[in-house]
Protein backbone atom coordinates (compact mmCIF):
# COMPACT_ATOMS: atom_id res chain seq x y z
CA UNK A 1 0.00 0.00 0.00
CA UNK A 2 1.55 3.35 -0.95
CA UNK A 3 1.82 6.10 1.83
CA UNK A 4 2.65 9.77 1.00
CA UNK A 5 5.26 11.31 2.93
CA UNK A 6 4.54 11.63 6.34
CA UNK A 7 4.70 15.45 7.51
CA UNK A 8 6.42 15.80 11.12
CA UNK A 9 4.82 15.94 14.39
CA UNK A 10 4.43 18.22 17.37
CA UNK A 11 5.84 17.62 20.32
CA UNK A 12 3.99 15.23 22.61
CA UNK A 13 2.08 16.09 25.20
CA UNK A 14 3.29 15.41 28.94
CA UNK A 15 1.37 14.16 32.06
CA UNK A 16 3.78 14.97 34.67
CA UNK A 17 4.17 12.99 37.94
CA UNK A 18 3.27 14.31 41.30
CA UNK A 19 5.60 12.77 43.22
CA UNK A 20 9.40 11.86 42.53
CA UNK A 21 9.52 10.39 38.73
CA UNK A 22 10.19 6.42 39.13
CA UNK A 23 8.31 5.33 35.76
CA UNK A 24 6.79 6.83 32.20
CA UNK A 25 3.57 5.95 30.58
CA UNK A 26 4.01 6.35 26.65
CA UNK A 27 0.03 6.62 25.66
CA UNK A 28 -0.40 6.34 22.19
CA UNK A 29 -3.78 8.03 20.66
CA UNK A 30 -6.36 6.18 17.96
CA UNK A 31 -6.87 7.24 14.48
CA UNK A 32 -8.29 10.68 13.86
CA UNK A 33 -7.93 11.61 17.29
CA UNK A 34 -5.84 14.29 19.03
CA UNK A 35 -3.55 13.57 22.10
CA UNK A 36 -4.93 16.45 24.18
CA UNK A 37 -8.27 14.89 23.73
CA UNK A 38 -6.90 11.95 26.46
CA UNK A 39 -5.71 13.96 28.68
CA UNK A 40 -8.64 14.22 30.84
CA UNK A 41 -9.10 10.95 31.30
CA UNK A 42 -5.62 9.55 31.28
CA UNK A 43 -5.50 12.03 34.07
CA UNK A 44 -8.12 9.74 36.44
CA UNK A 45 -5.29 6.94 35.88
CA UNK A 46 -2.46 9.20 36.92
CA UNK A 47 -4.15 10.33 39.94
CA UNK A 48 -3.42 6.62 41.10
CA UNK A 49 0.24 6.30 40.02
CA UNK A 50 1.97 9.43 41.37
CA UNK A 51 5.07 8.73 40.36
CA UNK A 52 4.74 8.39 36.71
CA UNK A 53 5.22 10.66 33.87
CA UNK A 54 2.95 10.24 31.01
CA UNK A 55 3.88 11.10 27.28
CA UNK A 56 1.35 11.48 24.78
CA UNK A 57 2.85 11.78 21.08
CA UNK A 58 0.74 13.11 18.24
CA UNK A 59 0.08 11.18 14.78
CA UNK A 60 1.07 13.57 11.85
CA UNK A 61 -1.57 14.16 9.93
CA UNK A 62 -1.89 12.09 6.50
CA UNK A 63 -4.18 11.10 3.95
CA UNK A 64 -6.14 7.86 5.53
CA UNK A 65 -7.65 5.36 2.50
CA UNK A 66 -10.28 4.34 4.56
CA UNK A 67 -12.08 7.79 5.39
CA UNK A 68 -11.34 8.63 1.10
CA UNK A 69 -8.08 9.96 1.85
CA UNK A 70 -9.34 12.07 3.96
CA UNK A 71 -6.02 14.27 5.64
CA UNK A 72 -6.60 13.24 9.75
CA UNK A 73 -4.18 12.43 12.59
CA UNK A 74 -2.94 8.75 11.68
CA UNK A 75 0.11 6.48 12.33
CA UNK A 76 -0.56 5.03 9.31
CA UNK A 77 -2.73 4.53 6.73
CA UNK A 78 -5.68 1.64 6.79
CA UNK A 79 -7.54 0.57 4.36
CA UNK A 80 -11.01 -0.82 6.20
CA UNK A 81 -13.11 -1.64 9.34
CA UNK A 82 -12.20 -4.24 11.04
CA UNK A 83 -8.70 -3.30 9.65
CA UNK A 84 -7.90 -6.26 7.69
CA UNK A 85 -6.77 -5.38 4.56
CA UNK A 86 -3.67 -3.51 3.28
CA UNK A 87 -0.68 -2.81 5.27
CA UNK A 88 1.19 0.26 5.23
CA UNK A 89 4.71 -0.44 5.91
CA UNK A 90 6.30 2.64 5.54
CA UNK A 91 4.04 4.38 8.04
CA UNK A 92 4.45 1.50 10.27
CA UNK A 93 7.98 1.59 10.34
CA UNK A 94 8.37 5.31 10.64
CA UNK A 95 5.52 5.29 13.56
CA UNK A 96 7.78 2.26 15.31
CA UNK A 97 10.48 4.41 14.99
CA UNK A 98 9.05 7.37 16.42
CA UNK A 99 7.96 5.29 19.69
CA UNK A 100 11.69 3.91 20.07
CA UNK A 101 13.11 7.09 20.06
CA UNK A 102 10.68 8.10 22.85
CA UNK A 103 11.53 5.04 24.78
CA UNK A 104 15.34 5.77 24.27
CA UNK A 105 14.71 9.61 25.25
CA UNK A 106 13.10 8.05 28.11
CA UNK A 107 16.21 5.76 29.04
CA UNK A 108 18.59 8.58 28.51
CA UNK A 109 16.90 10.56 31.23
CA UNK A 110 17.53 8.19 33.46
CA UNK A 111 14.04 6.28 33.50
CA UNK A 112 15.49 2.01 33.47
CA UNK A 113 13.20 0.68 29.83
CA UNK A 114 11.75 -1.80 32.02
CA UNK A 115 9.93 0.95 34.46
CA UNK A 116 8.76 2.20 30.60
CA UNK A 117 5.53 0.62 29.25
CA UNK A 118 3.68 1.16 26.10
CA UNK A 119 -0.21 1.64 26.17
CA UNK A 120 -2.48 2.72 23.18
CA UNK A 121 -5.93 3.00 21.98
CA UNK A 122 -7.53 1.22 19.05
CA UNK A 123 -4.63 1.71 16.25
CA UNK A 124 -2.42 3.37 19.13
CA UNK A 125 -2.74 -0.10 20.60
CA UNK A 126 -1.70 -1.59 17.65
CA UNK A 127 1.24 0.37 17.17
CA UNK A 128 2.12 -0.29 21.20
CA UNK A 129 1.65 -3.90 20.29
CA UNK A 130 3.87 -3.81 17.45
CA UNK A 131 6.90 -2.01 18.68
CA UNK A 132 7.08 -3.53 22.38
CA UNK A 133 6.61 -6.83 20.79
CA UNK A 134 9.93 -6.24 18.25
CA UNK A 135 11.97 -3.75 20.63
CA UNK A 136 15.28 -4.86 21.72
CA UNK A 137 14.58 -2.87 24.62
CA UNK A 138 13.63 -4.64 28.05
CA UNK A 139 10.40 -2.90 28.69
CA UNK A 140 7.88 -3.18 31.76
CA UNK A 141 4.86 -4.00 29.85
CA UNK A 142 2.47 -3.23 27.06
CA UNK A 143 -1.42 -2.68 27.10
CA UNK A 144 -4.27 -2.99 24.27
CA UNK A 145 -7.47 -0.93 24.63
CA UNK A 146 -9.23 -1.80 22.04
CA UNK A 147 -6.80 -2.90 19.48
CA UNK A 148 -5.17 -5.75 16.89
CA UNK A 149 -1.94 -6.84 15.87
CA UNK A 150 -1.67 -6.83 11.87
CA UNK A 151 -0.72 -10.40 10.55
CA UNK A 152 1.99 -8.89 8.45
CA UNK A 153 3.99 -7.79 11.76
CA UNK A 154 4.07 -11.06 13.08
CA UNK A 155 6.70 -12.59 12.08
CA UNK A 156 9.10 -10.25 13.46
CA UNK A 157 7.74 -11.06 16.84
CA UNK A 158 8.22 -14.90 16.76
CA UNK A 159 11.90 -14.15 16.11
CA UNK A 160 12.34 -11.42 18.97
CA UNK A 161 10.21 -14.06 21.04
CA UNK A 162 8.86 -11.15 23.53
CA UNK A 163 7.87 -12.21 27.02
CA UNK A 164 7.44 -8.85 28.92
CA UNK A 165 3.60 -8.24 30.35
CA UNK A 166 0.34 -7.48 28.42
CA UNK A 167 -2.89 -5.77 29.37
CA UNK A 168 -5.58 -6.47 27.09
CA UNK A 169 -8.85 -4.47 27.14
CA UNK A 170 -11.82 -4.77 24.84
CA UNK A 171 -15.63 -4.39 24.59
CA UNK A 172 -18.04 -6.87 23.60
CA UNK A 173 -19.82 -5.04 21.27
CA UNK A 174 -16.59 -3.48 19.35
CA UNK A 175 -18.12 -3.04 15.94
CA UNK A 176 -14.90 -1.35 14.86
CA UNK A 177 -12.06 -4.23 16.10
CA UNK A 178 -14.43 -6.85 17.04
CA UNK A 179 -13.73 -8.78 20.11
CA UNK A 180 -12.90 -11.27 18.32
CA UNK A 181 -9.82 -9.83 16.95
CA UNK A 182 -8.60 -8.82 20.18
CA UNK A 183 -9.30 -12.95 21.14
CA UNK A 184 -7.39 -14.25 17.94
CA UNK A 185 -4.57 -11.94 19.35
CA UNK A 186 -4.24 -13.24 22.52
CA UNK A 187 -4.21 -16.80 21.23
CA UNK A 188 -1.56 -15.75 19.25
CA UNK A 189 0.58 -14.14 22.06
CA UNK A 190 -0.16 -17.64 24.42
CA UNK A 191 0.12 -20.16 21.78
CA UNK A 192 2.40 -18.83 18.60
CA UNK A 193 4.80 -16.54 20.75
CA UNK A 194 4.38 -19.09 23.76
CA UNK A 195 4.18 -16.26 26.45
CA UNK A 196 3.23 -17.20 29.58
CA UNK A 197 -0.43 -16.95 30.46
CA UNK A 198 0.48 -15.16 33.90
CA UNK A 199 1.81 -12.75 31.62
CA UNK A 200 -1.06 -12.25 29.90
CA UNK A 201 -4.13 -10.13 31.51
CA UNK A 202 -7.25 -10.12 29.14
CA UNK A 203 -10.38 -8.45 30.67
CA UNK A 204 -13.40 -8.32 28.61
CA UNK A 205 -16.51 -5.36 29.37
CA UNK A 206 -19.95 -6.05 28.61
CA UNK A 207 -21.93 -3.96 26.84
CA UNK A 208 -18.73 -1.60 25.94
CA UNK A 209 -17.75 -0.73 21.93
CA UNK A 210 -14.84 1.16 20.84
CA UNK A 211 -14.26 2.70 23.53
CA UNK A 212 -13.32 2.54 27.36
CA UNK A 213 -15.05 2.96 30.32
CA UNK A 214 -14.50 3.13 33.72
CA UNK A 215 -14.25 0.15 34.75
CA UNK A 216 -11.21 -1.23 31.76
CA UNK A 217 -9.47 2.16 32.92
CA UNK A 218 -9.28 0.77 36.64
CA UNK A 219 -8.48 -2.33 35.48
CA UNK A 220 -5.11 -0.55 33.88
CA UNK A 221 -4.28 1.30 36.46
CA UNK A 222 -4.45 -1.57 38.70
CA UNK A 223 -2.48 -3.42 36.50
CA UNK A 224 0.00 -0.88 35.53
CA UNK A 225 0.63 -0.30 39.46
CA UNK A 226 1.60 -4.23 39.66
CA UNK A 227 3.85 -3.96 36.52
CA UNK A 228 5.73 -0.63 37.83
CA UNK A 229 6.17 -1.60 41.21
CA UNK A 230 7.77 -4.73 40.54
């Protein structure tokens, strides 16, 4: 699938901790979507978990195939709902990219990768998934709201063989990444990539689409307390 070049990016947006910095957060937004637009509600998480910074980069804008190239904020570019088809690797890889120099800004502050975890939104999530899954960095976990992890990226993950912490979050009624995609990906995480189940956290919310609620955004903060304390 051909991508047009991808202009650059503001800078992201920062959560800062209220208490002495021991971890970082690197959200990742969904498609069309603005970073700022989280920040109220990433802000109930970070109320539990004083001691973590939260960074919030911003997708470029960039024509998007599936809303008739439509210019919108995008890591890159999909081609349908439930986002099966196509597979943009150039905007992939630069997007990857972009989150690994984040991480390694991170570590060169002083921040160890494994108190670093990735955590993203719908195709946030799936970039998360894709670049904690093929990092060579040791990080302290990854979490999916809402998201998928494109077939074509898989195969660098069975050679990394990645077995640092997942949180998986999705909503029953998900017309947009159907539950079942987010249950085909954790099969593939237990049974292709062999990661141990304990490893694994996969919470399902009845009732909820694409989208969280309060409830899935306890559930991560719980879960991201356990992972950064540890």
């Amino acid at each position: 699938m051909a991508t047009q070049e991808r202009p650059s990016s503001p800078e992201p947006v920062v959560i800062a901790p209220t208490a002495e910095h021991t971890a970082t957060v690197i959200f990742v937004h969904g498609l069309g979507q603005l970073n700022s637009s989280w920040v109220p509600t990433l802000r109930r998480v970070a109320e539990r978990l004083s001691g973590v910074k939260w960074v919030l980069p911003q997708a470029p804008d960039a024509p998007v195939t599936f809303s008739q190239e439509r210019r919108s904020p995008s890591w890159f570019n999909i081609v349908s709902l439930p986002p099966c088809n196509g597979y943009d690797e150039a905007g992939v890889s630069a997007s990857v990219a972009r989150l690994e120099n984040l991480i390694i800004s991170e570590v060169r502050q002083g921040t160890p990768s494994t108190k670093i975890v990735l955590v993203g939104f719908s195709q946030g999530a799936s970039l998360s998934l894709m670049t904690a899954l093929t990092t060579l960095h040791e990080l302290g976990g990854v979490a999916s709201l809402s998201g998928w992890i494109p077939q074509q990226s898989r195969q660098a993950m069975q050679q990394i063989e990645p077995s640092l912490p997942v949180f998986w979050a999705h909503g029953t009624v998900d017309d947009e990444v159907p539950l079942s995609y987010g249950e085909e990906c954790v099969s593939f995480l237990r049974n292709t990539l062999r990661m141990p189940s304990d490893n694994i956290s996969f919470k399902t919310y009845e009732g909820l689409g694409h989208d969280v609620n309060e409830t899935a955004l306890n559930d991560l903060a719980a879960w991201l307390s356990t992972v950064l304390s540890s």
